[in-house]
C-alpha atoms as a PDB file:
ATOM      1  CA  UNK A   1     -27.778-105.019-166.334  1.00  0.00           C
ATOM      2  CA  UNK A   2     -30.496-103.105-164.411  1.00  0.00           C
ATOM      3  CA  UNK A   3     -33.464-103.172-165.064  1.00  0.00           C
ATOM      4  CA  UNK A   4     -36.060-100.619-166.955  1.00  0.00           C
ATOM      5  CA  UNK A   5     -38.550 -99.198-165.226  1.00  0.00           C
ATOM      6  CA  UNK A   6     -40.846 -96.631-166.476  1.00  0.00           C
ATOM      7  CA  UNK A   7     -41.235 -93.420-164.530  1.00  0.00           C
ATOM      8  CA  UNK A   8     -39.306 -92.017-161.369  1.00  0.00           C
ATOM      9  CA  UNK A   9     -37.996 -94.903-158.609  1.00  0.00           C
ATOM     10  CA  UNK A  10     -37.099 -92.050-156.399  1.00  0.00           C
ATOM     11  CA  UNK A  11     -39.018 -92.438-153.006  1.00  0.00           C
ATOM     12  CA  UNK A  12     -41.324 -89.020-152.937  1.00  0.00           C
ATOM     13  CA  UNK A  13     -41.589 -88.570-156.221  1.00  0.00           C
ATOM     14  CA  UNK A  14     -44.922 -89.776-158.333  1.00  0.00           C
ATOM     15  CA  UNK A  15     -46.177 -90.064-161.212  1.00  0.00           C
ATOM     16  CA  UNK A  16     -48.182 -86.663-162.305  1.00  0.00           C
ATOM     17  CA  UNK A  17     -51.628 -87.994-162.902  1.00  0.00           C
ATOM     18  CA  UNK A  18     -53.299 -86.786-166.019  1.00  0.00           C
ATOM     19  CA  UNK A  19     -56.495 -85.071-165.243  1.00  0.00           C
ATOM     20  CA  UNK A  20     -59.660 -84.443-167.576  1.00  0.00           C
ATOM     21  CA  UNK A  21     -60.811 -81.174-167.677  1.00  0.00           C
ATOM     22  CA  UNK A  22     -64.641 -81.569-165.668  1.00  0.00           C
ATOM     23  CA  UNK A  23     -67.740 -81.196-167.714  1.00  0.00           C
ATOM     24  CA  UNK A  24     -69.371 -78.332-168.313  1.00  0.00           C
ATOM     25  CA  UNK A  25     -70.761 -76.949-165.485  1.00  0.00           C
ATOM     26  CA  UNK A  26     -73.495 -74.941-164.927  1.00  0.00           C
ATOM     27  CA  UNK A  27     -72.557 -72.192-161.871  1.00  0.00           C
ATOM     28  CA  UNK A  28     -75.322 -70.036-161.329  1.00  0.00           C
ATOM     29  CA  UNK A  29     -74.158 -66.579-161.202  1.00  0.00           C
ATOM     30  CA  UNK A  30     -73.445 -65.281-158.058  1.00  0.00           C
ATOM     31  CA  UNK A  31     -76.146 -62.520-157.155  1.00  0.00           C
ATOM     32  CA  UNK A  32     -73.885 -58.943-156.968  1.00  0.00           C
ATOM     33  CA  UNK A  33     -73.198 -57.380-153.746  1.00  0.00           C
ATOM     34  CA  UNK A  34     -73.234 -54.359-152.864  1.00  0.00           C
ATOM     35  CA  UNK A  35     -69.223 -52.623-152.297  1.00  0.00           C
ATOM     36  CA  UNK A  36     -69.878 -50.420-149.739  1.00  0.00           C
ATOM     37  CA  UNK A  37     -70.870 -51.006-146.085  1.00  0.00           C
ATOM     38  CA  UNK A  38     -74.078 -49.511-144.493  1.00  0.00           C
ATOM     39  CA  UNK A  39     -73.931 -47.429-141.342  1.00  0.00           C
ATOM     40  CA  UNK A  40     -74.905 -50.343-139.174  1.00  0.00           C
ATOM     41  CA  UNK A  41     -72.583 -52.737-140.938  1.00  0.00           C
ATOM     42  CA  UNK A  42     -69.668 -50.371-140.211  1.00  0.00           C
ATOM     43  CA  UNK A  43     -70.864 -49.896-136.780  1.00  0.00           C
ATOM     44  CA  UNK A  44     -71.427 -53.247-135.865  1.00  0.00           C
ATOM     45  CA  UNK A  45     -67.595 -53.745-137.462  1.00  0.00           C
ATOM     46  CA  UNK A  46     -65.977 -51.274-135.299  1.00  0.00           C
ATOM     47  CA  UNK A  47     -67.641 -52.669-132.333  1.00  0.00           C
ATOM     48  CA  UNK A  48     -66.098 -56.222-133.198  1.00  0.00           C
ATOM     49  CA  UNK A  49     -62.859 -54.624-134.294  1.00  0.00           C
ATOM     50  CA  UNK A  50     -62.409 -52.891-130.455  1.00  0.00           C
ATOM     51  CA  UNK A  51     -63.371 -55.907-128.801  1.00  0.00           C
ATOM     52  CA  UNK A  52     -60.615 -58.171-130.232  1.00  0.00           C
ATOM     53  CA  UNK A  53     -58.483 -55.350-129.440  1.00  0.00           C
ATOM     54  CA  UNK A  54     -59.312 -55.833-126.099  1.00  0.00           C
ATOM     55  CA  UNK A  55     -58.711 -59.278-125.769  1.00  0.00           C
ATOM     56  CA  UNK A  56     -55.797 -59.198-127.614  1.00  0.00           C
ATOM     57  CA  UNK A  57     -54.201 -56.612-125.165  1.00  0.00           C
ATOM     58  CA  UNK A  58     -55.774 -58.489-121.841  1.00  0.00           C
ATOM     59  CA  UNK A  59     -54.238 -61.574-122.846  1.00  0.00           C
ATOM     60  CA  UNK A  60     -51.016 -59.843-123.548  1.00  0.00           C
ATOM     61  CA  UNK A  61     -50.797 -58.622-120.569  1.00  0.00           C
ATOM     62  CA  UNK A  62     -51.957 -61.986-118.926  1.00  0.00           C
ATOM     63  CA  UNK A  63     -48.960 -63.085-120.630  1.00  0.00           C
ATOM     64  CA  UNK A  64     -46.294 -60.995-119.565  1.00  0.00           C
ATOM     65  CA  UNK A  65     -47.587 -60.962-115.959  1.00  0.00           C
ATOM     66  CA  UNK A  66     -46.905 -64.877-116.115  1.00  0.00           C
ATOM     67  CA  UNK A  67     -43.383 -64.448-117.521  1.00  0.00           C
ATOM     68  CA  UNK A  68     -42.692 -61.736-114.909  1.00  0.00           C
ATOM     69  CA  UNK A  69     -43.902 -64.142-112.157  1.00  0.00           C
ATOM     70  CA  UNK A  70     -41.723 -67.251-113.686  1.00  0.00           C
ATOM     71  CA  UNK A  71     -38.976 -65.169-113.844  1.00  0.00           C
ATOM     72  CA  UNK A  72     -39.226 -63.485-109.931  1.00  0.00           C
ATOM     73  CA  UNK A  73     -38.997 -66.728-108.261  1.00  0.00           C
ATOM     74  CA  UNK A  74     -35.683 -67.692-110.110  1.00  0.00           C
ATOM     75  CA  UNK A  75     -31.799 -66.904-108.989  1.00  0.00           C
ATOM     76  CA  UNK A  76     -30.247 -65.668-112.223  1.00  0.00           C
ATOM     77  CA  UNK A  77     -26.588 -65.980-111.985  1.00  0.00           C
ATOM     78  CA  UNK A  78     -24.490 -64.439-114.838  1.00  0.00           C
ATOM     79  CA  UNK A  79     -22.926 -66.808-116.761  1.00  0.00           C
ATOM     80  CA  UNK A  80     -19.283 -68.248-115.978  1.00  0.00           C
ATOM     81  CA  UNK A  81     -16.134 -68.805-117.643  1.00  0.00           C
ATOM     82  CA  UNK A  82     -15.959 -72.125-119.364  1.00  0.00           C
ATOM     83  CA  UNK A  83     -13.607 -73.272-116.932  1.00  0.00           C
ATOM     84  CA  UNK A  84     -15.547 -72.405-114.506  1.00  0.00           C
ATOM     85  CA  UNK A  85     -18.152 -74.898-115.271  1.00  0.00           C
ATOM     86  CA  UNK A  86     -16.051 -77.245-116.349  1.00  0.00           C
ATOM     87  CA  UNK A  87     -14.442 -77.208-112.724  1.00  0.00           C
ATOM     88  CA  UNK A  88     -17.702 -77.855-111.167  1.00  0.00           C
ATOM     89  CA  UNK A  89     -18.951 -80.483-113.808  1.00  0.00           C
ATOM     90  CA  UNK A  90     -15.590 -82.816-112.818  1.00  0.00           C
ATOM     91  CA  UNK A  91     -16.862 -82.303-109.145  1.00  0.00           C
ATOM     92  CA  UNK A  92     -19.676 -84.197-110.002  1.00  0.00           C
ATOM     93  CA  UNK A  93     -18.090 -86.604-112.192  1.00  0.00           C
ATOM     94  CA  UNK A  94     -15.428 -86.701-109.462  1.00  0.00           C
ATOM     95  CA  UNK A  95     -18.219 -87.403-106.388  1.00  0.00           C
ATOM     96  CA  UNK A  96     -20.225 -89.857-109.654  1.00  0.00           C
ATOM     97  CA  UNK A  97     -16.647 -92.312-109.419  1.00  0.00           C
ATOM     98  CA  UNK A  98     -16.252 -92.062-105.848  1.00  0.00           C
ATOM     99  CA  UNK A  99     -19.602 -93.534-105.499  1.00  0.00           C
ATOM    100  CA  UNK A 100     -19.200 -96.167-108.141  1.00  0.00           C
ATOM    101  CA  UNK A 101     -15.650 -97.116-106.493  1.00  0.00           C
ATOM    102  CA  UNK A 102     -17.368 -97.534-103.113  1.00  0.00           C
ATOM    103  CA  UNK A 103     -20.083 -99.941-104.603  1.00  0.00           C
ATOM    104  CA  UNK A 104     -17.634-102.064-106.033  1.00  0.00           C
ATOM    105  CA  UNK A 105     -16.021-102.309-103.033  1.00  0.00           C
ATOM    106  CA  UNK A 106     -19.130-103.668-100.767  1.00  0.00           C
ATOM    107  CA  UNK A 107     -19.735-106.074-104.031  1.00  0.00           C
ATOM    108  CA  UNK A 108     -16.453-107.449-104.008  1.00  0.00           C
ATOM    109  CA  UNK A 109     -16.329-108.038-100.104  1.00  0.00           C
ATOM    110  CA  UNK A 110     -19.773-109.885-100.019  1.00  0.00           C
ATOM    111  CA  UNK A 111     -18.368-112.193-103.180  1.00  0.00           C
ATOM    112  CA  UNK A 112     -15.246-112.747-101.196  1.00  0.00           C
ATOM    113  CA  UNK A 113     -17.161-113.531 -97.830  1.00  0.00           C
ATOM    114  CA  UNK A 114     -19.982-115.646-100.098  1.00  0.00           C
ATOM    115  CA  UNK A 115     -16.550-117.357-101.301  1.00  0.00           C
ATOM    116  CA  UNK A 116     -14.840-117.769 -97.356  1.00  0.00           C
ATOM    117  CA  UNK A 117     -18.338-119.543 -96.400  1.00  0.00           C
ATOM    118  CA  UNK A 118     -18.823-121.640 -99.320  1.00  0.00           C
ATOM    119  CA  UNK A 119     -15.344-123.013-100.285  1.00  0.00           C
ATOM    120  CA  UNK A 120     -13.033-122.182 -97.580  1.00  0.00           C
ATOM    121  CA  UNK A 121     -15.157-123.011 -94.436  1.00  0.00           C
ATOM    122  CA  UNK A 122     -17.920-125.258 -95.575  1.00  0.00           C
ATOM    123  CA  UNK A 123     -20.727-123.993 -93.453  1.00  0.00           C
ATOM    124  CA  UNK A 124     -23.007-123.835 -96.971  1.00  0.00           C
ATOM    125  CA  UNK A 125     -22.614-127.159 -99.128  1.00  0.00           C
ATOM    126  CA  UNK A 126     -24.341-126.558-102.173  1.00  0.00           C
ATOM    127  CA  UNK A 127     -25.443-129.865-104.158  1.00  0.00           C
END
């Protein structure tokens, strides 16, 4: 029989905590502000607004003049068939076994010449 456990067991998921509502606070009232702008408020905004214009367009166009020069130096070939790729990936793969085939090869003839000199012709005695 399992046993009884009060609450979620699910990873993730807690217990809510009860929470007391806080004592009474005293907040001071806020002191009322005014809802419209004065002239040099609204100036001084408009000045702030162009500027981030401005840098929002200069780095814009920083950015796009560093795509367009990623994008120069590159050789954009359209893209082939899938047997087209396919026929070049088992060239590699092809060239890949060749290679591996070739090293096992050298391996095998120093193990067998290791072998000749060791066993067969006695010029190395091991004790």
């Amino acid at each position: 029989m399992a046993k009884r456990v009060r609450g979620s067991s699910r990873p993730g998921h807690r217990r809510p905590t009860e929470r007391r509502p806080a004592a009474g606070q005293a907040a001071a009232p806020a002191a009322p502000r005014a809802s419209g702008l004065t002239a040099a408020e609204a100036a001084r905004a408009a000045e702030l607004e162009a500027q981030l214009l401005a840098e929002e367009r200069a780095a814009e166009e920083a950015r796009r003049r560093t795509r367009e020069r990623g994008f120069a130096g590159r050789d954009i070939t359209p893209g082939g068939s899938l047997a087209t790729q396919a026929r070049e990936q088992y060239a590699y793969v092809a060239r890949d076994v060749k290679e591996i085939i070739r090293i096992a090869l050298i391996l095998f003839a120093i193990l067998l010449g290791l072998w000749i000199l060791i066993d067969v012709a006695g010029v190395v005695t091991i004790a």
